[in-house]
N, C-alpha and C. Protein backbone atom coordinates (compact mmCIF):
# COMPACT_ATOMS: atom_id res chain seq x y z
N UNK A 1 -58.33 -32.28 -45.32
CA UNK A 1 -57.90 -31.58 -44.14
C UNK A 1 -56.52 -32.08 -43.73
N UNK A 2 -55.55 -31.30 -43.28
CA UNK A 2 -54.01 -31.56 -43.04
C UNK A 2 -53.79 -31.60 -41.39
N UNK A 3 -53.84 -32.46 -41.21
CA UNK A 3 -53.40 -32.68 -39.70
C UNK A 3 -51.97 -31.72 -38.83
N UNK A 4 -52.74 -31.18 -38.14
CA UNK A 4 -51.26 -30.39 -37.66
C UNK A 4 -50.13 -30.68 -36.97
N UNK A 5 -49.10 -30.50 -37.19
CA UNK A 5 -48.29 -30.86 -36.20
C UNK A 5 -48.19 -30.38 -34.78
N UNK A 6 -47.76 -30.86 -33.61
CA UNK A 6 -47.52 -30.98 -32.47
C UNK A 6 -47.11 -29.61 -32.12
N UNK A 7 -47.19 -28.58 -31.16
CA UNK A 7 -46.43 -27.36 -30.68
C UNK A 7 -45.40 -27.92 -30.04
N UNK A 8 -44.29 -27.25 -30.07
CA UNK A 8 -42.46 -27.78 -29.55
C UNK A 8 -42.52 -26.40 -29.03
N UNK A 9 -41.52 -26.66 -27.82
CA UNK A 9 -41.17 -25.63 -27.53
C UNK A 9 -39.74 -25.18 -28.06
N UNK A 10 -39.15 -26.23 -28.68
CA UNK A 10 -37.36 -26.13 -29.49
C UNK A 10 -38.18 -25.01 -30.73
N UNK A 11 -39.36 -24.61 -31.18
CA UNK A 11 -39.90 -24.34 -32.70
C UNK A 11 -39.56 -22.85 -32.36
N UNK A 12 -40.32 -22.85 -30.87
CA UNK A 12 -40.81 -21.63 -30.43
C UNK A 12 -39.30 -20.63 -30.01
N UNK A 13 -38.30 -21.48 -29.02
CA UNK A 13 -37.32 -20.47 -28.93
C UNK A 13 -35.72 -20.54 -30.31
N UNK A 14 -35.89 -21.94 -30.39
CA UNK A 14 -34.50 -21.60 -31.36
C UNK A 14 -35.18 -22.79 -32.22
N UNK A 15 -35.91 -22.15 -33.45
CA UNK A 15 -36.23 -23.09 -34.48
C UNK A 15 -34.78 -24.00 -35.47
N UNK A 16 -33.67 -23.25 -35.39
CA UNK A 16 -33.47 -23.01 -36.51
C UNK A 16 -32.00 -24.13 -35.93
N UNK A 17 -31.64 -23.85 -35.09
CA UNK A 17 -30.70 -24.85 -33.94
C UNK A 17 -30.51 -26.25 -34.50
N UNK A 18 -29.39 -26.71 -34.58
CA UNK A 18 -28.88 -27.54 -34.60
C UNK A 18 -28.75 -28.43 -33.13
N UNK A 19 -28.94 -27.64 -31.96
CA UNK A 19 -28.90 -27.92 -30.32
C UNK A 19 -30.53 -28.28 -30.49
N UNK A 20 -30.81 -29.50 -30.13
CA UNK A 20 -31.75 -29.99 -29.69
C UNK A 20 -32.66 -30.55 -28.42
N UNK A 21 -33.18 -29.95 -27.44
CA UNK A 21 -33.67 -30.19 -26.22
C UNK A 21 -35.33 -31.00 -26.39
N UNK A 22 -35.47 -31.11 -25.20
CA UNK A 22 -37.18 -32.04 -24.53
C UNK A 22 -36.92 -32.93 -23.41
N UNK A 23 -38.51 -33.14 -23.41
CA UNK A 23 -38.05 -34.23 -22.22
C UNK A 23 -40.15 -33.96 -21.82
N UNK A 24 -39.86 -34.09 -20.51
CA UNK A 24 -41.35 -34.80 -19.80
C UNK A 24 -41.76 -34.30 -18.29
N UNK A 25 -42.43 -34.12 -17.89
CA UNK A 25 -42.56 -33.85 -16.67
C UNK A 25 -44.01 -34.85 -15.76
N UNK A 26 -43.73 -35.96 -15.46
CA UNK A 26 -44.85 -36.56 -14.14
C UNK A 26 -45.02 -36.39 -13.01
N UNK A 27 -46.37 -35.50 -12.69
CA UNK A 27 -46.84 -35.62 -11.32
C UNK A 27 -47.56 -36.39 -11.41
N UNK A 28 -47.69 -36.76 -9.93
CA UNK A 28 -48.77 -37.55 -9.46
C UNK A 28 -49.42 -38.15 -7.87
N UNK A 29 -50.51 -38.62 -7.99
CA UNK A 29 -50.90 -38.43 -6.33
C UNK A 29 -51.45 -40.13 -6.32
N UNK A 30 -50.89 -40.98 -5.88
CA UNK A 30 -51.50 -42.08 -5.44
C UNK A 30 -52.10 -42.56 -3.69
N UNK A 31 -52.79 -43.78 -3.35
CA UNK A 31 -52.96 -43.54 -1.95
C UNK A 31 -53.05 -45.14 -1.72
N UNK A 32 -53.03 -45.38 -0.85
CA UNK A 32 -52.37 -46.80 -0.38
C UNK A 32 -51.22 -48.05 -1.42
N UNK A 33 -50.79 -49.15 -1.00
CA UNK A 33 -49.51 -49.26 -1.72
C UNK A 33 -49.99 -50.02 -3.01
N UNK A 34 -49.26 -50.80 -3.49
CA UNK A 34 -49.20 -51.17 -5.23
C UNK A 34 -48.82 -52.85 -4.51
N UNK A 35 -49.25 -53.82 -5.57
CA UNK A 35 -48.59 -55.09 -5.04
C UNK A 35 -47.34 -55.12 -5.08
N UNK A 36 -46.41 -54.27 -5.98
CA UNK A 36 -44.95 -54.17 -5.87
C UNK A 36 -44.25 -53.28 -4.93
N UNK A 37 -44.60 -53.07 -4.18
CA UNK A 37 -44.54 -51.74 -2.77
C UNK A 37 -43.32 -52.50 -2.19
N UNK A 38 -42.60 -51.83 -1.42
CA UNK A 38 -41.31 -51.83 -0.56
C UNK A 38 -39.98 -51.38 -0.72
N UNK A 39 -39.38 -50.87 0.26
CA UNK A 39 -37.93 -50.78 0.29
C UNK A 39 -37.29 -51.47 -0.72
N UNK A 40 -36.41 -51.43 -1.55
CA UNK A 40 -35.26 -52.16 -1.63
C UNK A 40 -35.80 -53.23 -2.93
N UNK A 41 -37.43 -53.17 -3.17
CA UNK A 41 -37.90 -54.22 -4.03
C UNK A 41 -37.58 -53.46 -5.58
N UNK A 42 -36.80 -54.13 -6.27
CA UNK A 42 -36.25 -53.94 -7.63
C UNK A 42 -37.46 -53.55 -8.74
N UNK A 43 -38.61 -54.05 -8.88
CA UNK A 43 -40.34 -53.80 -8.81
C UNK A 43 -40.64 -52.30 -8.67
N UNK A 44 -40.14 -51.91 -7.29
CA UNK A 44 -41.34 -50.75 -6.78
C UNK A 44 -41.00 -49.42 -7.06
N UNK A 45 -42.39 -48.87 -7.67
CA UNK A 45 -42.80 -47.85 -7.66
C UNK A 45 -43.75 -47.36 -7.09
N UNK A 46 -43.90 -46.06 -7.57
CA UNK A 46 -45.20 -45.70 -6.10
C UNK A 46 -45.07 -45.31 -4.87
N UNK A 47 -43.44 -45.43 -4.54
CA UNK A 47 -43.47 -46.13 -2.51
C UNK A 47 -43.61 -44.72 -1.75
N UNK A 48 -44.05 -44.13 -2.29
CA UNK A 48 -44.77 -42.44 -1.27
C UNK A 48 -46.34 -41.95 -1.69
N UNK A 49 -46.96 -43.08 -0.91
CA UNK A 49 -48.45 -42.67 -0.74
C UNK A 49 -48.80 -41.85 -0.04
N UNK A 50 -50.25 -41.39 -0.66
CA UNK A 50 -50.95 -40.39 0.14
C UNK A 50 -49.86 -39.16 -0.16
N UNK A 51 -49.39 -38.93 -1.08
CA UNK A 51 -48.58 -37.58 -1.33
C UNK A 51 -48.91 -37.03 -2.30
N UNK A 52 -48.70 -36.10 -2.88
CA UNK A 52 -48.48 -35.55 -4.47
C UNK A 52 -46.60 -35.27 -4.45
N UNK A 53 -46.59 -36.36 -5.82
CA UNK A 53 -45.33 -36.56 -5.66
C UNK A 53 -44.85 -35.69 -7.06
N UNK A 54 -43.29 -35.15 -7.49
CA UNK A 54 -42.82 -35.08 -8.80
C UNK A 54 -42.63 -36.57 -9.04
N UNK A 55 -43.33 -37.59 -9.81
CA UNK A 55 -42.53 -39.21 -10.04
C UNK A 55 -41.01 -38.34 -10.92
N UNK A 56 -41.41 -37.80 -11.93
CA UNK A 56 -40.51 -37.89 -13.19
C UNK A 56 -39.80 -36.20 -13.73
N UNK A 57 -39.02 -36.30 -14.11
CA UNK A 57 -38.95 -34.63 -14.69
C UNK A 57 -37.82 -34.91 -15.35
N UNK A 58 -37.89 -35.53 -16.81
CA UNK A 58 -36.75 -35.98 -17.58
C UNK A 58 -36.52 -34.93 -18.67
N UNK A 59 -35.05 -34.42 -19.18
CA UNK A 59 -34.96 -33.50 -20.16
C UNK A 59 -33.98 -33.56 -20.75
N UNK A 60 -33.49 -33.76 -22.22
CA UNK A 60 -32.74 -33.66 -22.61
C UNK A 60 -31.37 -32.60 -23.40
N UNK A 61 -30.26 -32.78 -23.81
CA UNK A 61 -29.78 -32.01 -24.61
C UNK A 61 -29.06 -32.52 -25.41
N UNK A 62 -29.27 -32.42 -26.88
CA UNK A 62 -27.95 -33.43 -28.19
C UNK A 62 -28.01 -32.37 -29.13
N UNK A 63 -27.11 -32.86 -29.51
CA UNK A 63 -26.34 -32.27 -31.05
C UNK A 63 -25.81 -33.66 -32.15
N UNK A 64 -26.82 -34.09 -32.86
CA UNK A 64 -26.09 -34.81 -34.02
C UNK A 64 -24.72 -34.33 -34.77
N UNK A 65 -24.26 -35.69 -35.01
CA UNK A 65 -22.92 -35.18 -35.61
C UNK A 65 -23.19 -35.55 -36.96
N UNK A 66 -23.03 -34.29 -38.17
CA UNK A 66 -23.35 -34.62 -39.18
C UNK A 66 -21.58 -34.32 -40.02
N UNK A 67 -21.55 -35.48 -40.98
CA UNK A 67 -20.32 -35.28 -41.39
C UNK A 67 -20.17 -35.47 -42.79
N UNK A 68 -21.42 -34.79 -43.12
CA UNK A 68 -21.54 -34.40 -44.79
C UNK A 68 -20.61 -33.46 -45.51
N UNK A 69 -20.28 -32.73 -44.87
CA UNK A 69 -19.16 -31.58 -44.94
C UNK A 69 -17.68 -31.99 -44.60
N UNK A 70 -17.39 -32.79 -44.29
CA UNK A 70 -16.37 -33.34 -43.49
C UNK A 70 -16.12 -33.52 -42.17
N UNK A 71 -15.61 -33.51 -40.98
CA UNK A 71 -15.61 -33.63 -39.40
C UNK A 71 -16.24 -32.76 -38.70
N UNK A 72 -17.19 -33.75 -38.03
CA UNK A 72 -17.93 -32.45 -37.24
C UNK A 72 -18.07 -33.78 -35.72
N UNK A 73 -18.84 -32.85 -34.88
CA UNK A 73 -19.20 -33.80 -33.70
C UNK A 73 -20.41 -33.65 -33.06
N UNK A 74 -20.89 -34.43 -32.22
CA UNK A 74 -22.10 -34.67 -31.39
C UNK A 74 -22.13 -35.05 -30.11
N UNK A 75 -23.13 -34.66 -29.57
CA UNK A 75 -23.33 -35.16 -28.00
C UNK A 75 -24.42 -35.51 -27.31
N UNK A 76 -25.14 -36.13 -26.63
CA UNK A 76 -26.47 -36.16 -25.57
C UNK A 76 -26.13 -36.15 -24.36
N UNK A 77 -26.83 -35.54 -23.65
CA UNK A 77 -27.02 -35.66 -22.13
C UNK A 77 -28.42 -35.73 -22.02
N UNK A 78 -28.19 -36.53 -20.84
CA UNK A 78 -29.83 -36.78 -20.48
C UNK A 78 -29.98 -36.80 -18.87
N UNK A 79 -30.75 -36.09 -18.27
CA UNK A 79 -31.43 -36.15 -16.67
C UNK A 79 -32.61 -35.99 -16.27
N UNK A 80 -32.35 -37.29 -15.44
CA UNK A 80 -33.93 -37.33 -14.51
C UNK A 80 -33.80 -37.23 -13.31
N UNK A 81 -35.05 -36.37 -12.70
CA UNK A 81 -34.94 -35.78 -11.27
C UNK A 81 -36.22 -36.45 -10.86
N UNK A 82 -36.82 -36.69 -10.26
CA UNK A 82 -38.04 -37.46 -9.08
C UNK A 82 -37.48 -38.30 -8.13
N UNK A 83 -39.34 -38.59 -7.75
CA UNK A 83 -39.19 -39.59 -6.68
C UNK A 83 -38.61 -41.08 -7.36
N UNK A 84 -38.64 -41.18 -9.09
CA UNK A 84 -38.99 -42.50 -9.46
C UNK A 84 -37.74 -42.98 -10.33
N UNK A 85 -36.79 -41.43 -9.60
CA UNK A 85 -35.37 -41.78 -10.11
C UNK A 85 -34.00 -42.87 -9.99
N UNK A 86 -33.95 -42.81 -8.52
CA UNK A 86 -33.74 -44.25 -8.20
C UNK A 86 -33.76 -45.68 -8.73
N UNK A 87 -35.51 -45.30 -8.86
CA UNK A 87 -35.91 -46.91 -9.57
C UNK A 87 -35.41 -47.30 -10.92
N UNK A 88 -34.71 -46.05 -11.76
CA UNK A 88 -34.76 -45.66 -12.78
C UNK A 88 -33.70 -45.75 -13.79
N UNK A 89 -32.45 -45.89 -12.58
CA UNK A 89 -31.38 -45.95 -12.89
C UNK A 89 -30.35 -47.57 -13.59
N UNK A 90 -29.56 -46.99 -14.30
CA UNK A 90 -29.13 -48.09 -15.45
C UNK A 90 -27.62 -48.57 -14.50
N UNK A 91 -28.44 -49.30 -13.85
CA UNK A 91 -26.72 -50.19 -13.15
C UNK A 91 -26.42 -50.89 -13.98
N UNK A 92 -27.08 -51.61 -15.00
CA UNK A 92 -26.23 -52.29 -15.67
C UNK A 92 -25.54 -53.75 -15.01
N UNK A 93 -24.42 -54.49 -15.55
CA UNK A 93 -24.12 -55.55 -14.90
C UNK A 93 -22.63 -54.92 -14.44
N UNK A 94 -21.95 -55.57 -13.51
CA UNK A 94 -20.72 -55.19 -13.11
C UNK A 94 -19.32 -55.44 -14.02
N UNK A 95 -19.13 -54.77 -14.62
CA UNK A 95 -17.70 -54.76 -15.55
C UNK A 95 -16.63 -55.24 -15.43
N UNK A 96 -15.87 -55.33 -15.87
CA UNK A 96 -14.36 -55.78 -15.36
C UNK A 96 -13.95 -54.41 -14.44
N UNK A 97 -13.03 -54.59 -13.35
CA UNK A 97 -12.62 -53.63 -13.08
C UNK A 97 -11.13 -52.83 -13.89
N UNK A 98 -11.17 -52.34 -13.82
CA UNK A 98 -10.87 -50.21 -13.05
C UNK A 98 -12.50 -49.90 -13.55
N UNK A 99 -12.74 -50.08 -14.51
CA UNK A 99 -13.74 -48.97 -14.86
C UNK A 99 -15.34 -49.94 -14.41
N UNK A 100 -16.01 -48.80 -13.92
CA UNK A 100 -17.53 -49.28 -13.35
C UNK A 100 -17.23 -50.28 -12.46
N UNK A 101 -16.36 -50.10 -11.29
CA UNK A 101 -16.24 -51.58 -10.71
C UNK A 101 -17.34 -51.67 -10.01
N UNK A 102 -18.48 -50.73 -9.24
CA UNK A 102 -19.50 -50.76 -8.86
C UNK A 102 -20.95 -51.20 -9.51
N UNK A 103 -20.57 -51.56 -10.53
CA UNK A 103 -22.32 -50.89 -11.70
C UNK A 103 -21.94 -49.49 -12.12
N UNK A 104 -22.75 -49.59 -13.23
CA UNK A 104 -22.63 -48.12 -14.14
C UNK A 104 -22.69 -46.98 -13.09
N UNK A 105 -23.80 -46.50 -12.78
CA UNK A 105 -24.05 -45.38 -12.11
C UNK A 105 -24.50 -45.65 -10.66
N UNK A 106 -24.30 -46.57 -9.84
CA UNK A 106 -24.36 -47.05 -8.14
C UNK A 106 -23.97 -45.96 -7.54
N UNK A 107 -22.81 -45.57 -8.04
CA UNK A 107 -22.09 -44.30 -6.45
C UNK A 107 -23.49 -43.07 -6.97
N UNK A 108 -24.65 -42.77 -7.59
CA UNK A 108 -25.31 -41.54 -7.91
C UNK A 108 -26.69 -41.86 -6.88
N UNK A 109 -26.77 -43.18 -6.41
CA UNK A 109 -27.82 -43.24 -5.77
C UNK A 109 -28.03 -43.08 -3.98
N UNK A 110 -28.30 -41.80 -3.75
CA UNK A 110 -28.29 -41.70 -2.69
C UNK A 110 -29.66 -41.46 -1.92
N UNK A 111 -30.97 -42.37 -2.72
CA UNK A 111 -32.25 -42.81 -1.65
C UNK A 111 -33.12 -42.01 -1.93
């Protein structure tokens, strides 16, 4: 017996694409807090009880660069939208300045 593969939805609208998409979608409903609960705690997730929350809704888009033929190019983008986005984010360490003098992505977090 041959085990089947997975349904994609990249199969279903553009099999044939070189443009590659996916990603994830988490709901969820929790109710009182987590031992890592609070404001501002580097830890917490969870911190909207008693809700049904979106936590997660991550999706991508790339193009490998294949350069079997000679010059070609590639790209990814990637975004996440929730409550658990915040927590989620790649500050990274602080750089030399001009560039990232804040952390990587700090000025995107607005709570």
């Amino acid at each position: 017996m041959f085990a089947q593969s997975p349904w994609r939805l990249q199969d279903t609208i553009a099999p044939d694409s070189r443009i590659q998409f996916g990603g994830w979608t988490s709901v969820g409903y929790h109710s009182g807090t987590n031992l890592f609960s609070g404001v501002g705690n580097q830890f917490s997730t969870n911190t909207h009880p008693d809700q049904l929350n979106l936590h997660q809704s991550w999706a991508y888009l790339e193009r490998t660069a294949d350069g079997r033929d000679g010059w070609d190019w590639g790209f990814r983008a990637d975004v996440l939208y929730g409550v658990d986005g915040q927590d989620l984010q790649a500050y990274g360490h602080n750089p030399a300045p001009p560039f990232f003098a804040k952390g990587w992505d700090n000025s995107l977090d607005h709570g």
